[in-house]
C-alpha atoms as a PDB file:
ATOM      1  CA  UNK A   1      27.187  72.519 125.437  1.00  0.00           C
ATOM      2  CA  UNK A   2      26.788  70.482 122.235  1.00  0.00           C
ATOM      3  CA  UNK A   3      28.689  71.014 119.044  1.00  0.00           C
ATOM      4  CA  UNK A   4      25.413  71.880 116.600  1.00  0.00           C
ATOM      5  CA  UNK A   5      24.578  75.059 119.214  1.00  0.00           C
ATOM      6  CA  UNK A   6      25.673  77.995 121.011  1.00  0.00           C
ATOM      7  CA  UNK A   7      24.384  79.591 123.580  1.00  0.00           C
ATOM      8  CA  UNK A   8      24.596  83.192 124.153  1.00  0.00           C
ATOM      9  CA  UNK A   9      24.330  84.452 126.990  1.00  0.00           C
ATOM     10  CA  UNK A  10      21.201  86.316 126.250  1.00  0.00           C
ATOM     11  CA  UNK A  11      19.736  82.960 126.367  1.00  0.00           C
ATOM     12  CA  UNK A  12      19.140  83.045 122.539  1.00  0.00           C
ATOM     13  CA  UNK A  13      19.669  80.315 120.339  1.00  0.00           C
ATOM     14  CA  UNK A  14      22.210  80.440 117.341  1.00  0.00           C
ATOM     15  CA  UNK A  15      21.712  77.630 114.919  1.00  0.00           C
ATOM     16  CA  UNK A  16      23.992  75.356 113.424  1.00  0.00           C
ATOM     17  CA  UNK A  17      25.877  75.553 110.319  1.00  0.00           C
ATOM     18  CA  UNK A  18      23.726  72.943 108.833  1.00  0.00           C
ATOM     19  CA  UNK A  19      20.435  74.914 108.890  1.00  0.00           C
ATOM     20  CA  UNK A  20      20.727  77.766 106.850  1.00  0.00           C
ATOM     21  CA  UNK A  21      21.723  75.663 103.818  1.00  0.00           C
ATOM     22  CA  UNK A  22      18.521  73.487 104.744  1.00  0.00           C
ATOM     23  CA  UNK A  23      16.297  76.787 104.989  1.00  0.00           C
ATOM     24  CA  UNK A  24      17.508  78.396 101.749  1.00  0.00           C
ATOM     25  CA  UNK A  25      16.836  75.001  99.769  1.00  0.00           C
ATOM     26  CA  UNK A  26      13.280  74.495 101.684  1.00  0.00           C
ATOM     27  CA  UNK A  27      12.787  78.355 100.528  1.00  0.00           C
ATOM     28  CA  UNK A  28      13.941  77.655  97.024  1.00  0.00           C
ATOM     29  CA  UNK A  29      11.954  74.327  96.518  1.00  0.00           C
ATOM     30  CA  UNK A  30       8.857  76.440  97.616  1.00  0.00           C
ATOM     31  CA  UNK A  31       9.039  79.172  94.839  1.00  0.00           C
ATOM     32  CA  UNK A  32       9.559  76.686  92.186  1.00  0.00           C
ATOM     33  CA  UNK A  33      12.863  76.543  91.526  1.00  0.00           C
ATOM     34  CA  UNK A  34      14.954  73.781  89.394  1.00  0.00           C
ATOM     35  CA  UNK A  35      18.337  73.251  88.994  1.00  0.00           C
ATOM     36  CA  UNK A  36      19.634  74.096  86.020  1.00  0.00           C
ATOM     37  CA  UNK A  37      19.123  71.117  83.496  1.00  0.00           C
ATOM     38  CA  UNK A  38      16.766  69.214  85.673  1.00  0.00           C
ATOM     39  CA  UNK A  39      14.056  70.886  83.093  1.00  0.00           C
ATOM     40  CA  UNK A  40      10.472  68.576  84.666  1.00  0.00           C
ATOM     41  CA  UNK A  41       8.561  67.988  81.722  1.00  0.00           C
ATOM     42  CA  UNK A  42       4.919  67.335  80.654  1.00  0.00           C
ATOM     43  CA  UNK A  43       3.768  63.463  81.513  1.00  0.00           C
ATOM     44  CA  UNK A  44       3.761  62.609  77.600  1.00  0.00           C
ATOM     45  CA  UNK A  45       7.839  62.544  77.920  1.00  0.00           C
ATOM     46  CA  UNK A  46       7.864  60.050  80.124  1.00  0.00           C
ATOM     47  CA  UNK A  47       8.558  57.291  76.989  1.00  0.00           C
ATOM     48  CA  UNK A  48      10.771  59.692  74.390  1.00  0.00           C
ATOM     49  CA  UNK A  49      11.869  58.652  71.234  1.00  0.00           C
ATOM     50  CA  UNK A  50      14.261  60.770  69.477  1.00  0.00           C
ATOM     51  CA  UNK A  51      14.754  60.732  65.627  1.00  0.00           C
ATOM     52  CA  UNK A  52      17.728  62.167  64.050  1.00  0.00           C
ATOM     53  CA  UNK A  53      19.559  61.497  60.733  1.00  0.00           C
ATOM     54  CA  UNK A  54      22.997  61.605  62.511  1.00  0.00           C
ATOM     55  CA  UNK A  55      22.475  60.135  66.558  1.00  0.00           C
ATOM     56  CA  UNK A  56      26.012  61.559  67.265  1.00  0.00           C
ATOM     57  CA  UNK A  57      26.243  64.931  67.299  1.00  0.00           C
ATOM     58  CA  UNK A  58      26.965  66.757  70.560  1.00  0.00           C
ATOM     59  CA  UNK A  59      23.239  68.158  70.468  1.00  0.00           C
ATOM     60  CA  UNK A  60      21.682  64.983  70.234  1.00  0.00           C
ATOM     61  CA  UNK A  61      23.966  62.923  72.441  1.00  0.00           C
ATOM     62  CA  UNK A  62      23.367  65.867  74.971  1.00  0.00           C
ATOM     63  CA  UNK A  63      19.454  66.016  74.173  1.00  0.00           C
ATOM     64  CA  UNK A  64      19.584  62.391  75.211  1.00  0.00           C
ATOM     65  CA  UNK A  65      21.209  62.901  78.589  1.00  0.00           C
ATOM     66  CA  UNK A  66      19.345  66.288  79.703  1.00  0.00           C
ATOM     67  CA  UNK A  67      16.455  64.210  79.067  1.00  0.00           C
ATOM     68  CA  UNK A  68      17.694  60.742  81.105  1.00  0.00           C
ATOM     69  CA  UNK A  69      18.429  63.525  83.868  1.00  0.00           C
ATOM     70  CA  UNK A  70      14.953  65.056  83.523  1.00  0.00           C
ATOM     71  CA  UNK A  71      13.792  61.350  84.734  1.00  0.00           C
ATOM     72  CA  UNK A  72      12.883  60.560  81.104  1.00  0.00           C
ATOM     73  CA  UNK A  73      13.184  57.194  79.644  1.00  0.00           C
ATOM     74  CA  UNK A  74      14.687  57.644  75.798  1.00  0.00           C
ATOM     75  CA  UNK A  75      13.482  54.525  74.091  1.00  0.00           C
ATOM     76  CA  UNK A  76      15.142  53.375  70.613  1.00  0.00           C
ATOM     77  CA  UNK A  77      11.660  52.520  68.954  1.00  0.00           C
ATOM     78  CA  UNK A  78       8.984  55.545  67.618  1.00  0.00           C
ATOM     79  CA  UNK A  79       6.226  52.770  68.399  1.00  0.00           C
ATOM     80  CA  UNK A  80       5.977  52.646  71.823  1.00  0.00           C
ATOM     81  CA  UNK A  81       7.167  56.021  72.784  1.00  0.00           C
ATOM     82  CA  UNK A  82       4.906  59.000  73.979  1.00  0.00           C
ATOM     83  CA  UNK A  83       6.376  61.753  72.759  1.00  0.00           C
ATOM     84  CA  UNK A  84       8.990  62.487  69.551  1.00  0.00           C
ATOM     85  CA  UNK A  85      11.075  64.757  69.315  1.00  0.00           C
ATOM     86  CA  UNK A  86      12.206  64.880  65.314  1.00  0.00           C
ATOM     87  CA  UNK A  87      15.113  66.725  65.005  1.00  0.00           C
ATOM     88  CA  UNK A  88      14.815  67.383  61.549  1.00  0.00           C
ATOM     89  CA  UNK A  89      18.234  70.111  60.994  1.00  0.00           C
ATOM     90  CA  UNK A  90      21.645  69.925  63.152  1.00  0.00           C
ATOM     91  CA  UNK A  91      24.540  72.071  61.754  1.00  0.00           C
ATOM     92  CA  UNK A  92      27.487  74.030  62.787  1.00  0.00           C
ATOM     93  CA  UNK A  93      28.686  76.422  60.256  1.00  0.00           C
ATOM     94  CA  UNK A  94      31.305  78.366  60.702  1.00  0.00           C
ATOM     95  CA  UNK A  95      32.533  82.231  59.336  1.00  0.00           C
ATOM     96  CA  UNK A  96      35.350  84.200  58.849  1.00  0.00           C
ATOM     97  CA  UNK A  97      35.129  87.445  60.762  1.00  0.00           C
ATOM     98  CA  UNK A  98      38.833  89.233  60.020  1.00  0.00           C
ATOM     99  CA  UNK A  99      41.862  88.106  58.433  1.00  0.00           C
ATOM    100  CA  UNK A 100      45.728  88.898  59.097  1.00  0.00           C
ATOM    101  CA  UNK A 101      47.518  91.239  56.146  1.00  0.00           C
ATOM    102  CA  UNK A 102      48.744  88.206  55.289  1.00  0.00           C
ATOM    103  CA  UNK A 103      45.264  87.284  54.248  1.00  0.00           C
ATOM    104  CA  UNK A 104      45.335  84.399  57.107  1.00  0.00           C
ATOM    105  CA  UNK A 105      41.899  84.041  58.593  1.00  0.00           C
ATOM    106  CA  UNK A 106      42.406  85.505  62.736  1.00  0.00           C
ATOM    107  CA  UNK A 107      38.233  85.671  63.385  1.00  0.00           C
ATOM    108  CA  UNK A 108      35.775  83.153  63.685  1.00  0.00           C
ATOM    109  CA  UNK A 109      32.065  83.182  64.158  1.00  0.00           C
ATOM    110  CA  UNK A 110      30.819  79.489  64.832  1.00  0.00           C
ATOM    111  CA  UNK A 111      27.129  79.337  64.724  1.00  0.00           C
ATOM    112  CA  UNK A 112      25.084  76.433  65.426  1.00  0.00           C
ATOM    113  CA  UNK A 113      21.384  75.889  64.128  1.00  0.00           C
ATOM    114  CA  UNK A 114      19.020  73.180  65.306  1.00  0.00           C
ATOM    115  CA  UNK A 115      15.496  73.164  63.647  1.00  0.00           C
ATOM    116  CA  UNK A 116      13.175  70.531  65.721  1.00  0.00           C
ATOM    117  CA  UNK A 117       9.673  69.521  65.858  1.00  0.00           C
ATOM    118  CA  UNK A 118       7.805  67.311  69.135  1.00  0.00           C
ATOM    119  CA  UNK A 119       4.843  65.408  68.579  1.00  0.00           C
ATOM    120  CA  UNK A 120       2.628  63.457  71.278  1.00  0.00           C
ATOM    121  CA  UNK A 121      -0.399  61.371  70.922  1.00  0.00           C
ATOM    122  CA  UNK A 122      -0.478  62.210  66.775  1.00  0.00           C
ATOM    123  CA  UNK A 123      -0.633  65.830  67.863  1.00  0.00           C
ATOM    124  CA  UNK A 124       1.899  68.373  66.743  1.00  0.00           C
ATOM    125  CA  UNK A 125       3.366  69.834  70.062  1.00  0.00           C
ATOM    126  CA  UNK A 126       6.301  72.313  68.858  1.00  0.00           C
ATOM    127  CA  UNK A 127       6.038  72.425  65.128  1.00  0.00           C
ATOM    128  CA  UNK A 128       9.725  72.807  62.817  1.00  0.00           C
ATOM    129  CA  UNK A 129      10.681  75.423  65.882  1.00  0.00           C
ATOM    130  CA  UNK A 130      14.266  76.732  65.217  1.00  0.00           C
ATOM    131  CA  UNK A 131      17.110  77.556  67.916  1.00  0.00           C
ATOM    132  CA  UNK A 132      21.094  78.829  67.052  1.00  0.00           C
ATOM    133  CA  UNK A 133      23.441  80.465  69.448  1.00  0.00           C
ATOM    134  CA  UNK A 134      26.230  81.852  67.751  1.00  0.00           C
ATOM    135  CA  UNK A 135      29.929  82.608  69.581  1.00  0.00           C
ATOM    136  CA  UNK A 136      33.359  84.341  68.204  1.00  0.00           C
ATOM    137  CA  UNK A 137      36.784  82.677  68.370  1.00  0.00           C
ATOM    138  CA  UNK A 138      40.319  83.802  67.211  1.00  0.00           C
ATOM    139  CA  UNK A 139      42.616  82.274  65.647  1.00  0.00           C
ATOM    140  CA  UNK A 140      46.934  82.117  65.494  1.00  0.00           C
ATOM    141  CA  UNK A 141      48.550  79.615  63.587  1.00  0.00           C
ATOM    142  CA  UNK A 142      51.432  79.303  65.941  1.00  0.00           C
ATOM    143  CA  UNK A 143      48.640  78.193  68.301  1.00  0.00           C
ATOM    144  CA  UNK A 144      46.717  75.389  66.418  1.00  0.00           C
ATOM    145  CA  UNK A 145      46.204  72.553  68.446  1.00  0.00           C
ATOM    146  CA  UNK A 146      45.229  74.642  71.257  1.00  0.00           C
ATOM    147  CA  UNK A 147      42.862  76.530  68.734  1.00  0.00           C
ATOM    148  CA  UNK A 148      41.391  73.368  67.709  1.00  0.00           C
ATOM    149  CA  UNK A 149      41.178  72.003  71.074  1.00  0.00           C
ATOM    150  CA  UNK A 150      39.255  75.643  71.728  1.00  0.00           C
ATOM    151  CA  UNK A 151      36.970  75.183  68.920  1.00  0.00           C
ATOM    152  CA  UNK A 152      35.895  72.061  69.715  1.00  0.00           C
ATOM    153  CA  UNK A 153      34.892  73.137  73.918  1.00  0.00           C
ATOM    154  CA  UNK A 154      33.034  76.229  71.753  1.00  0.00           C
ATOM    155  CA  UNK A 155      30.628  73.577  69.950  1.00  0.00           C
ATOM    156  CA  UNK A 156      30.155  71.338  72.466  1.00  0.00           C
ATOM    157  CA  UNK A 157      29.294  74.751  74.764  1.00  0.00           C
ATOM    158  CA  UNK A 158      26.420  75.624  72.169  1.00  0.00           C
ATOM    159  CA  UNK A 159      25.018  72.294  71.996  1.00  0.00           C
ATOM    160  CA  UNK A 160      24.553  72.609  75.571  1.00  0.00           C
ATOM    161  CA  UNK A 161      23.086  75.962  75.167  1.00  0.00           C
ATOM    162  CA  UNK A 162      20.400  74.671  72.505  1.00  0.00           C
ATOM    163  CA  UNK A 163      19.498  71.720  74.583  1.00  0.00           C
ATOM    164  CA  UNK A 164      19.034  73.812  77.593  1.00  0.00           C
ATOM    165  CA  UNK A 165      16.918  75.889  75.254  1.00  0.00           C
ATOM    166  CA  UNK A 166      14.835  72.995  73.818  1.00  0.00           C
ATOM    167  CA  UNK A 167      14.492  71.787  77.336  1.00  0.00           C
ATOM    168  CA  UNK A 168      13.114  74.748  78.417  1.00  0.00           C
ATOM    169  CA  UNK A 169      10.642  75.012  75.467  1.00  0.00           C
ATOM    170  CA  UNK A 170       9.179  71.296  75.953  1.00  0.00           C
ATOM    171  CA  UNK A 171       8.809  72.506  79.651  1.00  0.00           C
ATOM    172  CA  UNK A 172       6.775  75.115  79.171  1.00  0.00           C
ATOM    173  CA  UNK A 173       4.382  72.758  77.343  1.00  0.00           C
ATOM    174  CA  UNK A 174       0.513  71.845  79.139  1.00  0.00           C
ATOM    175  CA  UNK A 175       0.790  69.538  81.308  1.00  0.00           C
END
């Protein structure tokens, strides 16, 4: 008897371990689903330029790669690109929530706002849309580098959130 089958004694086949992973992703390609990130997009991204005021901030640098995963090519000049995305507002603010009795801040809201436009062909695609997700964090003092280090996963964690959102929007776009 080979190693990929059993045989019961029934006659009946039992498959391998190797199929039903291979039959739940043929099932899963059929209805149309994507991994999460792998957003496909309308032809007109196939050349994206991406103009920002500051290139480095997590959502950009992240808008960059979710589109390089999406098979898009992000060119550095508006010229010859297809599609641009402008992102025209990038900000984290942050709130207090609470304070100590000592009148030591202990709550946190971090909230952070991107306000972006997409334009293909001269036409306006998505036009000055807006997207924020907002999160709480705590604070103690005799934890600070931690906290820091905490704050700092928390808004790189929403600018993954927006771009997934953004994605998602510029996805839903006609083909």
């Amino acid at each position: 008897m080979s190693r990929g089958t059993m045989r019961q004694s029934s006659g009946t086949r039992v498959f391998s371990r190797g199929t039903v992973p291979i039959a739940a992703a043929l099932a899963l390609s059929s209805c149309g689903f994507h991994l999460q990130g792998r957003q496909p997009l309308p032809g007109a991204f196939s050349h994206t330029y991406i103009q920002s005021m500051d290139e480095q901030t997590d959502f950009v640098q992240d808008l960059r790669k979710a589109l390089i995963g999406s098979g898009v090519k992000v060119i550095r000049t508006e010229n010859s690109a297809g599609a641009k995305i402008s992102v025209h507002e990038d900000e984290l603010n942050e709130r207090i929530l609470s304070v100590s009795a000592r009148n030591i801040p202990t709550e946190y809201e971090l909230t952070y706002r991107v306000r972006f436009s997409v334009e293909s062909g001269g036409q306006t695609l998505i036009d000055k849309e807006e997207v924020s997700a907002t999160r709480d964090i705590t604070f103690d003092e005799t934890q600070l580098l931690a906290k820091e280090r905490e704050s700092e996963i928390l808004r790189e964690a929403l600018a993954r959130d927006l771009v997934a959102l953004v994605m998602r929007r510029m996805a839903s776009l006609p083909q």
